[in-house]
C-alpha atoms as a PDB file:
ATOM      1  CA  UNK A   1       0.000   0.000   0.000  1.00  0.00           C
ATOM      2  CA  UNK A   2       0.921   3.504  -0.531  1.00  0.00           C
ATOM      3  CA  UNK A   3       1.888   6.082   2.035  1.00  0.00           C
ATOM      4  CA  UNK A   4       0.145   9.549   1.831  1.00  0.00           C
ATOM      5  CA  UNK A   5       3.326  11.303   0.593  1.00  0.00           C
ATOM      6  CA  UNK A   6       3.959   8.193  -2.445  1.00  0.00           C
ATOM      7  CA  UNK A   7      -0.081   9.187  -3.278  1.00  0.00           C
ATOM      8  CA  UNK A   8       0.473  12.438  -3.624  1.00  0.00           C
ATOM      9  CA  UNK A   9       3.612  12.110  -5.819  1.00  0.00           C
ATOM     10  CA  UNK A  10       2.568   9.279  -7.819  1.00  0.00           C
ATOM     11  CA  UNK A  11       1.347  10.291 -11.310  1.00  0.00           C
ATOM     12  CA  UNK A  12      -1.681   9.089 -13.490  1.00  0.00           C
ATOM     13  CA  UNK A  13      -2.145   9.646 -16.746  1.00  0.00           C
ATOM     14  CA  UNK A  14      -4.925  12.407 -18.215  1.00  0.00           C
ATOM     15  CA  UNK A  15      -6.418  12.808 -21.765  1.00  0.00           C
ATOM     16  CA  UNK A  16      -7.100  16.124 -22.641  1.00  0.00           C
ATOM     17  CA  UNK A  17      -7.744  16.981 -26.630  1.00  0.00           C
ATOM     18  CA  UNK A  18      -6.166  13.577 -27.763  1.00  0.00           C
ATOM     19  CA  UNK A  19      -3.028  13.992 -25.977  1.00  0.00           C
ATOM     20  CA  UNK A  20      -2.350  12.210 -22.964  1.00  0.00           C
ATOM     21  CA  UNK A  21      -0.733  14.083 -19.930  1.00  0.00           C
ATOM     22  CA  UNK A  22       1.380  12.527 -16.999  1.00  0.00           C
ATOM     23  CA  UNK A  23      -0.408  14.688 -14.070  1.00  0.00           C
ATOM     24  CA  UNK A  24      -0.298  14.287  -9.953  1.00  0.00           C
ATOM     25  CA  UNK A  25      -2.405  16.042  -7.493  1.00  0.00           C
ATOM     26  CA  UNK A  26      -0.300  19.665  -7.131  1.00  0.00           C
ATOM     27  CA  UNK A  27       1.350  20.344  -3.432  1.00  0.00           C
ATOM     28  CA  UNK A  28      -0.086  23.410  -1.987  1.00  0.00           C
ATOM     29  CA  UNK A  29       3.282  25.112  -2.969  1.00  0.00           C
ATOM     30  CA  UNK A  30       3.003  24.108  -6.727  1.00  0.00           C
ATOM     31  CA  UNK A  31      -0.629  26.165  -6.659  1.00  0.00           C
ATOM     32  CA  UNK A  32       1.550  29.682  -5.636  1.00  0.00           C
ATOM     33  CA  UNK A  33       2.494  30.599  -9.457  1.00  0.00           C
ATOM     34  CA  UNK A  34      -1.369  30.286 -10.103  1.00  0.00           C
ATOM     35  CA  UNK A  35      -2.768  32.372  -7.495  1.00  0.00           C
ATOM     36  CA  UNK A  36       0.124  34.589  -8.076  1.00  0.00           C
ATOM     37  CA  UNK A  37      -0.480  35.032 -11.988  1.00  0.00           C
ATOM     38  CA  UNK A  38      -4.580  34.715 -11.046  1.00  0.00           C
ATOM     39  CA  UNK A  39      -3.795  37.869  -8.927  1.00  0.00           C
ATOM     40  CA  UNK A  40      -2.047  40.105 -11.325  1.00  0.00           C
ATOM     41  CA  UNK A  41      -4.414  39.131 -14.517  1.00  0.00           C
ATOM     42  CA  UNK A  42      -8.043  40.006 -12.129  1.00  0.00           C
ATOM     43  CA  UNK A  43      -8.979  43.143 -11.146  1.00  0.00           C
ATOM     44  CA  UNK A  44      -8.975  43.357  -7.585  1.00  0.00           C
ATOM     45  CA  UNK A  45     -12.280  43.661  -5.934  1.00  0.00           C
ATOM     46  CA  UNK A  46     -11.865  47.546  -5.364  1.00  0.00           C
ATOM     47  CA  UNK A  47     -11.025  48.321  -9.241  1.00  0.00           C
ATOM     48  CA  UNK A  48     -13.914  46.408  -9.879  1.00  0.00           C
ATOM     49  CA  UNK A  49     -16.237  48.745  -7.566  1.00  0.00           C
ATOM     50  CA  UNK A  50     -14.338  51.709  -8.668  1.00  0.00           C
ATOM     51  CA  UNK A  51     -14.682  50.836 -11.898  1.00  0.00           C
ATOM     52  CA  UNK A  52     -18.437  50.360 -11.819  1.00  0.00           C
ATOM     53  CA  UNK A  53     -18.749  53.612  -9.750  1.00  0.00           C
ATOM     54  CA  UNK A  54     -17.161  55.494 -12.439  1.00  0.00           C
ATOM     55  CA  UNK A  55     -19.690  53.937 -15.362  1.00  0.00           C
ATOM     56  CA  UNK A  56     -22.168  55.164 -13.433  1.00  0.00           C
ATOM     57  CA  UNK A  57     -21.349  58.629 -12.541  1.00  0.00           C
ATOM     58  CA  UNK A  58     -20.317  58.488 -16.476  1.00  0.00           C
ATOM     59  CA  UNK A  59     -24.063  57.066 -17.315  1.00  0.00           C
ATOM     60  CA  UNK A  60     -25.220  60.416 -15.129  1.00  0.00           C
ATOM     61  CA  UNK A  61     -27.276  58.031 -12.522  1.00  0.00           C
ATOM     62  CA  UNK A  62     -27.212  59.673  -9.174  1.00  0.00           C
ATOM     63  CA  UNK A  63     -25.144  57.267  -6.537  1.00  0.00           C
ATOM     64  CA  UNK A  64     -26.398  57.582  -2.754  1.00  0.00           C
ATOM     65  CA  UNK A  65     -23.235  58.182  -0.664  1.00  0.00           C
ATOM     66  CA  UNK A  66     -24.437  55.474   1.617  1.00  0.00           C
ATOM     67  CA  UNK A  67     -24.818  53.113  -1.331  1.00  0.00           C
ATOM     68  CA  UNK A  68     -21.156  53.690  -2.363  1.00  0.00           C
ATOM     69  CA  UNK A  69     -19.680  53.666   0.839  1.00  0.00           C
ATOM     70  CA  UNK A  70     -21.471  49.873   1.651  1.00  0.00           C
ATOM     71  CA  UNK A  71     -20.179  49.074  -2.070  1.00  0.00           C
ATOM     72  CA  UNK A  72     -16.687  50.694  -1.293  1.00  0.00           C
ATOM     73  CA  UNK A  73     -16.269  48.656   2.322  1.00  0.00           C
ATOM     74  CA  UNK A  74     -17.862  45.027   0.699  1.00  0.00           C
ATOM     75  CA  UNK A  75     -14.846  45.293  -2.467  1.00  0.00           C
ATOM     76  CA  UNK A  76     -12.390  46.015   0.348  1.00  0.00           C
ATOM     77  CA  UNK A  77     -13.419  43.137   2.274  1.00  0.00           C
ATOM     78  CA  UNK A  78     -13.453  40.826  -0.677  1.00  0.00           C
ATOM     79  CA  UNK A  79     -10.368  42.374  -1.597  1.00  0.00           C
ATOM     80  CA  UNK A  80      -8.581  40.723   2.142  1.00  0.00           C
ATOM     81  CA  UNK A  81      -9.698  37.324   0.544  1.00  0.00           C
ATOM     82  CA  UNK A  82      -8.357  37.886  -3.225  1.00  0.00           C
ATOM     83  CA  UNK A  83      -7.323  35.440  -4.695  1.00  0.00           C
ATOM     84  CA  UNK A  84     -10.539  33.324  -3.857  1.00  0.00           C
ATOM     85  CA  UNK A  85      -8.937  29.693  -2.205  1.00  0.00           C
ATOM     86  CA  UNK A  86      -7.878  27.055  -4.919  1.00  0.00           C
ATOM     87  CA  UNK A  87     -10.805  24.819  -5.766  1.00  0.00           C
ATOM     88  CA  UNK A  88     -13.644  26.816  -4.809  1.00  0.00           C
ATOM     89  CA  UNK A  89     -16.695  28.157  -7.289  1.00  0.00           C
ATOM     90  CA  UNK A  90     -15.268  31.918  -6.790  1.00  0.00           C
ATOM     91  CA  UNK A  91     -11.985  30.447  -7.959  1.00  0.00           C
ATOM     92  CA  UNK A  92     -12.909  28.698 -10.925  1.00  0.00           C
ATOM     93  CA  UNK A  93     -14.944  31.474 -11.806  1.00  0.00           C
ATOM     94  CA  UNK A  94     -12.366  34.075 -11.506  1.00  0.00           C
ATOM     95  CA  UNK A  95      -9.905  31.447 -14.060  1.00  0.00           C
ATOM     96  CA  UNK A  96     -12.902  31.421 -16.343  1.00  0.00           C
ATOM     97  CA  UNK A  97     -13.665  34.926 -16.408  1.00  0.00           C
ATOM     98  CA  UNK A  98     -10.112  36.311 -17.365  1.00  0.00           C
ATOM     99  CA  UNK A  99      -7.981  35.411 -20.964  1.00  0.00           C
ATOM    100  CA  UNK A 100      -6.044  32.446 -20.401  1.00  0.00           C
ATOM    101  CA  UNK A 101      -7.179  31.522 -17.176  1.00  0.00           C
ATOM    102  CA  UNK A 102      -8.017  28.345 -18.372  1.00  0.00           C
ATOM    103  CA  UNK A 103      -4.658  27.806 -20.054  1.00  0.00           C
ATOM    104  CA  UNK A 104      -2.805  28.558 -16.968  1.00  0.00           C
ATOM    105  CA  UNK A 105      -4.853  26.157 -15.050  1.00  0.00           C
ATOM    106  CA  UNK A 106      -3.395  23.832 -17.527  1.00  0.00           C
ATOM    107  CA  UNK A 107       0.150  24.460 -17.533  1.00  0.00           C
ATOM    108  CA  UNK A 108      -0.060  24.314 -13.523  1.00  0.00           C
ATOM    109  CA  UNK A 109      -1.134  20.934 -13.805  1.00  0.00           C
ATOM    110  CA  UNK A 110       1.880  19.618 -16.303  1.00  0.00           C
ATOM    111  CA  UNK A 111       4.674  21.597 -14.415  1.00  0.00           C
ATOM    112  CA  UNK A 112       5.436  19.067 -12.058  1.00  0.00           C
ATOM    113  CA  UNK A 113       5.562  16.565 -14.881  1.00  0.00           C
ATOM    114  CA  UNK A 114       8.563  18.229 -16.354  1.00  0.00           C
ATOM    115  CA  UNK A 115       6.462  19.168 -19.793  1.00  0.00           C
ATOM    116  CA  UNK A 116       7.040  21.983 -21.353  1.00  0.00           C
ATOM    117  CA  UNK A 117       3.166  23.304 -23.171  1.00  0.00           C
ATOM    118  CA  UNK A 118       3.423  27.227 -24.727  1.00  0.00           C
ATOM    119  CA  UNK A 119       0.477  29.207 -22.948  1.00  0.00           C
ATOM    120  CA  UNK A 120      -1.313  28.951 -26.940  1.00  0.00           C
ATOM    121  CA  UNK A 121      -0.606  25.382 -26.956  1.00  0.00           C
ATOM    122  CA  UNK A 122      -2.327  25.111 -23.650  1.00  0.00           C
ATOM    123  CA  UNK A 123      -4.757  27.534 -24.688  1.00  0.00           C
ATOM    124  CA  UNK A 124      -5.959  25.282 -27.479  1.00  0.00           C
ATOM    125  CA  UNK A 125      -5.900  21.671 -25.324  1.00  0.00           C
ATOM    126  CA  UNK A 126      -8.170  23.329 -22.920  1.00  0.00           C
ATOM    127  CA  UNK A 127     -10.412  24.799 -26.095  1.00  0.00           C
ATOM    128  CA  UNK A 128     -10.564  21.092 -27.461  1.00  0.00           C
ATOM    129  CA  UNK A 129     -10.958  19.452 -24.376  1.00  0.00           C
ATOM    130  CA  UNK A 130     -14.266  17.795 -22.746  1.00  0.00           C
ATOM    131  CA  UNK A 131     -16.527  18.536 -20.027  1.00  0.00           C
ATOM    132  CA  UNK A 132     -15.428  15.514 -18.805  1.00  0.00           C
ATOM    133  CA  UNK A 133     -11.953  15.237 -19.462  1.00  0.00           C
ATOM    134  CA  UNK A 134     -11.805  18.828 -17.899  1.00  0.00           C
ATOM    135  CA  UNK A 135     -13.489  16.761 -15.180  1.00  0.00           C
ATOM    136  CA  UNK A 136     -10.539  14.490 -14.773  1.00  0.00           C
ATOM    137  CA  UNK A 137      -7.966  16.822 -14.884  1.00  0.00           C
ATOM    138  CA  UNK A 138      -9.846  18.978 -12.164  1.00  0.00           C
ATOM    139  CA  UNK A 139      -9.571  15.443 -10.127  1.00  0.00           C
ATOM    140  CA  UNK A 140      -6.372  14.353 -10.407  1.00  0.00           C
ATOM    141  CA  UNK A 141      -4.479  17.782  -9.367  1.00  0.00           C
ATOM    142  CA  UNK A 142      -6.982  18.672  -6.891  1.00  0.00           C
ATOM    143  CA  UNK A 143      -7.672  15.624  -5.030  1.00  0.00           C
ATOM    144  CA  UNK A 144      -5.587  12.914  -6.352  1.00  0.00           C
ATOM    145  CA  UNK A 145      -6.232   9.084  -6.708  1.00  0.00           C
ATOM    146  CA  UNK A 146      -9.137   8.195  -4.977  1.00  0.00           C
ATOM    147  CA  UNK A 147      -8.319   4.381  -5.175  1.00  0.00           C
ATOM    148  CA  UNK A 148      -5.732   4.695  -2.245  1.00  0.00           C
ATOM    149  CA  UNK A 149      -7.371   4.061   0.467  1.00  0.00           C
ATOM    150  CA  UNK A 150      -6.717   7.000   3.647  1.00  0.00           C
ATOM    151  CA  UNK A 151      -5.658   5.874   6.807  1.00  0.00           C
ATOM    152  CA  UNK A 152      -8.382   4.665   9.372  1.00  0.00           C
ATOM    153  CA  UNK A 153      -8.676   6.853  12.678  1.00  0.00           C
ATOM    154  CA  UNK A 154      -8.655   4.918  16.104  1.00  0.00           C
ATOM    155  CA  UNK A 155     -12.720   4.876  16.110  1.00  0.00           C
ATOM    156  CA  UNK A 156     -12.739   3.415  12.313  1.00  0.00           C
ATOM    157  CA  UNK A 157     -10.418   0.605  13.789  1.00  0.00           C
ATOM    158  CA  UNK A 158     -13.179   0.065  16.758  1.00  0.00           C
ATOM    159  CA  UNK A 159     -16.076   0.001  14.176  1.00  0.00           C
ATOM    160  CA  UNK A 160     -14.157  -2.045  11.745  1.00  0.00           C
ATOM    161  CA  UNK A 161     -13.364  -4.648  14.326  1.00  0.00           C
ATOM    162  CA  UNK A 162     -17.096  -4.785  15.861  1.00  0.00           C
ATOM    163  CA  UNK A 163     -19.207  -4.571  13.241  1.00  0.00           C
ATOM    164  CA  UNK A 164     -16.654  -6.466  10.420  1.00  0.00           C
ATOM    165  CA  UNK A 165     -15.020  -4.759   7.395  1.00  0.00           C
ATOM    166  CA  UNK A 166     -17.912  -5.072   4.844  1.00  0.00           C
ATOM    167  CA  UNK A 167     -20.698  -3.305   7.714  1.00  0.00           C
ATOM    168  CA  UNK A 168     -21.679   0.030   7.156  1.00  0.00           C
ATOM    169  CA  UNK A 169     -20.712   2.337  10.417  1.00  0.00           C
ATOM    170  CA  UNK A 170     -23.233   5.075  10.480  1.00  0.00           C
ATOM    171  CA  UNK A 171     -25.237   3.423  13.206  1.00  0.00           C
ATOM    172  CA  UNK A 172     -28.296   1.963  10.745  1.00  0.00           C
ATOM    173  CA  UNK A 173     -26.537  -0.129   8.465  1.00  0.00           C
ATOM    174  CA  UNK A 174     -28.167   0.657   5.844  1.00  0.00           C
ATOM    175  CA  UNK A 175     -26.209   3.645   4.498  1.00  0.00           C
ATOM    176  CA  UNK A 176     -25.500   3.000   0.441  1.00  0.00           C
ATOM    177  CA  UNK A 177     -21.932   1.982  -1.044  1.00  0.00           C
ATOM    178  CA  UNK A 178     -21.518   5.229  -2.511  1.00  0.00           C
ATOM    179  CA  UNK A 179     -22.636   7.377   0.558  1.00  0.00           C
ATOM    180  CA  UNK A 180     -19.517   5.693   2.141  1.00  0.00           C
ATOM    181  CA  UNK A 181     -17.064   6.049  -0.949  1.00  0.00           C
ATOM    182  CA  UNK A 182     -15.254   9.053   0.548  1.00  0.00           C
ATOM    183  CA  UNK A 183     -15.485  10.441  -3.229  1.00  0.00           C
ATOM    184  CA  UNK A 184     -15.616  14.508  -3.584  1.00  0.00           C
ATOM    185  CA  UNK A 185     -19.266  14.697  -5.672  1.00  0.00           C
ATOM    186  CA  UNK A 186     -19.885  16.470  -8.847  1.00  0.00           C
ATOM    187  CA  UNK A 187     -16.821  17.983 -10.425  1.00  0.00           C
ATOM    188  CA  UNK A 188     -16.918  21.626 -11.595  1.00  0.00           C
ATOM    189  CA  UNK A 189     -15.546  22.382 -15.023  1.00  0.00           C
ATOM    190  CA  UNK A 190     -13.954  24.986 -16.224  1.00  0.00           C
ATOM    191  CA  UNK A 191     -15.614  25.469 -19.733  1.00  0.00           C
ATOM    192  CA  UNK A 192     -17.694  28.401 -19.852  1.00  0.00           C
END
């Protein structure tokens, strides 16, 4: 069996567009160029309110100074959480709604594979690619191989031993095969 650390380095192999990738879930430090480039290519949450501010006044529609103050202290409290965290709706979002966010997703995922992808050559695998094979990809660098199974806690041990390996341990034994699976449920994707 593997250890936790041979899991998370062990690679699997991703289709994407016809070409296959070599891809491993990504170490929190291998997400840091992402959220880094993710920061610099979106507005912040301010310019954003700023921005909209501006069209207005332009647009001649009167703007309480309540209104933009509440509008002024939300962007600069989204602003404390920009980037949004890796993984979430807000973050895949945010990839989807600036150019190449979608490429750079990509070339995030083959880094620690040693492949070299242009950000147009990227670009155009993620154009090509599936719902689901976006899916996969999402999968693999996010939560790894599912197959390997995680350590049991001391109370997992109990159950296991009491009730026998094949029992469900929710207390009714009746729970469903794939209520227990431990598997993360519908994948987002990042086509728009």
């Amino acid at each position: 069996m593997l250890s936790s650390t041979q899991a998370l380095l062990a690679f699997e192999q991703v289709t994407l567009a016809g070409r296959t990738f070599r891809l491993r879930q990504l170490k929190l430090s291998e997400w840091a160029d992402l959220q880094s480039w993710l920061k610099t290519a979106c507005p912040s949450p301010v310019a954003v309110a700023l921005k909209e501010l501006a069209k207005l006044r332009s647009e001649g529609l009167p703007i309480p100074a309540d209104v933009q103050e509440a509008l002024f202290r939300q962007a600069q409290d989204d602003a404390r959480r920009w980037p949004p965290r890796i993984g979430t709706s807000a973050w895949f979002r945010s990839l989807d709604g600036v150019d190449g966010g979608r490429a750079q997703f990509l070339l995030a995922a083959v880094k620690p594979s040693g492949e070299t992808l242009t950000e147009a050559e990227a670009e155009d695998i993620m154009e090509r690619s599936t719902g689901d094979e976006e899916a996969e990809l999402i999968r693999v660098i996010l939560w790894g191989d599912h197959s390997i199974p995680k350590a049991e806690t001391p109370s997992e041990k109990i159950q296991r031993k009491i009730l026998g390996a094949g029992m469900a341990t929710n207390g009714d034994h009746s729970s469903s095969e794939s209520e227990n699976s431990g598997q993360p449920g519908p994948m987002p994707t990042l086509q728009t």
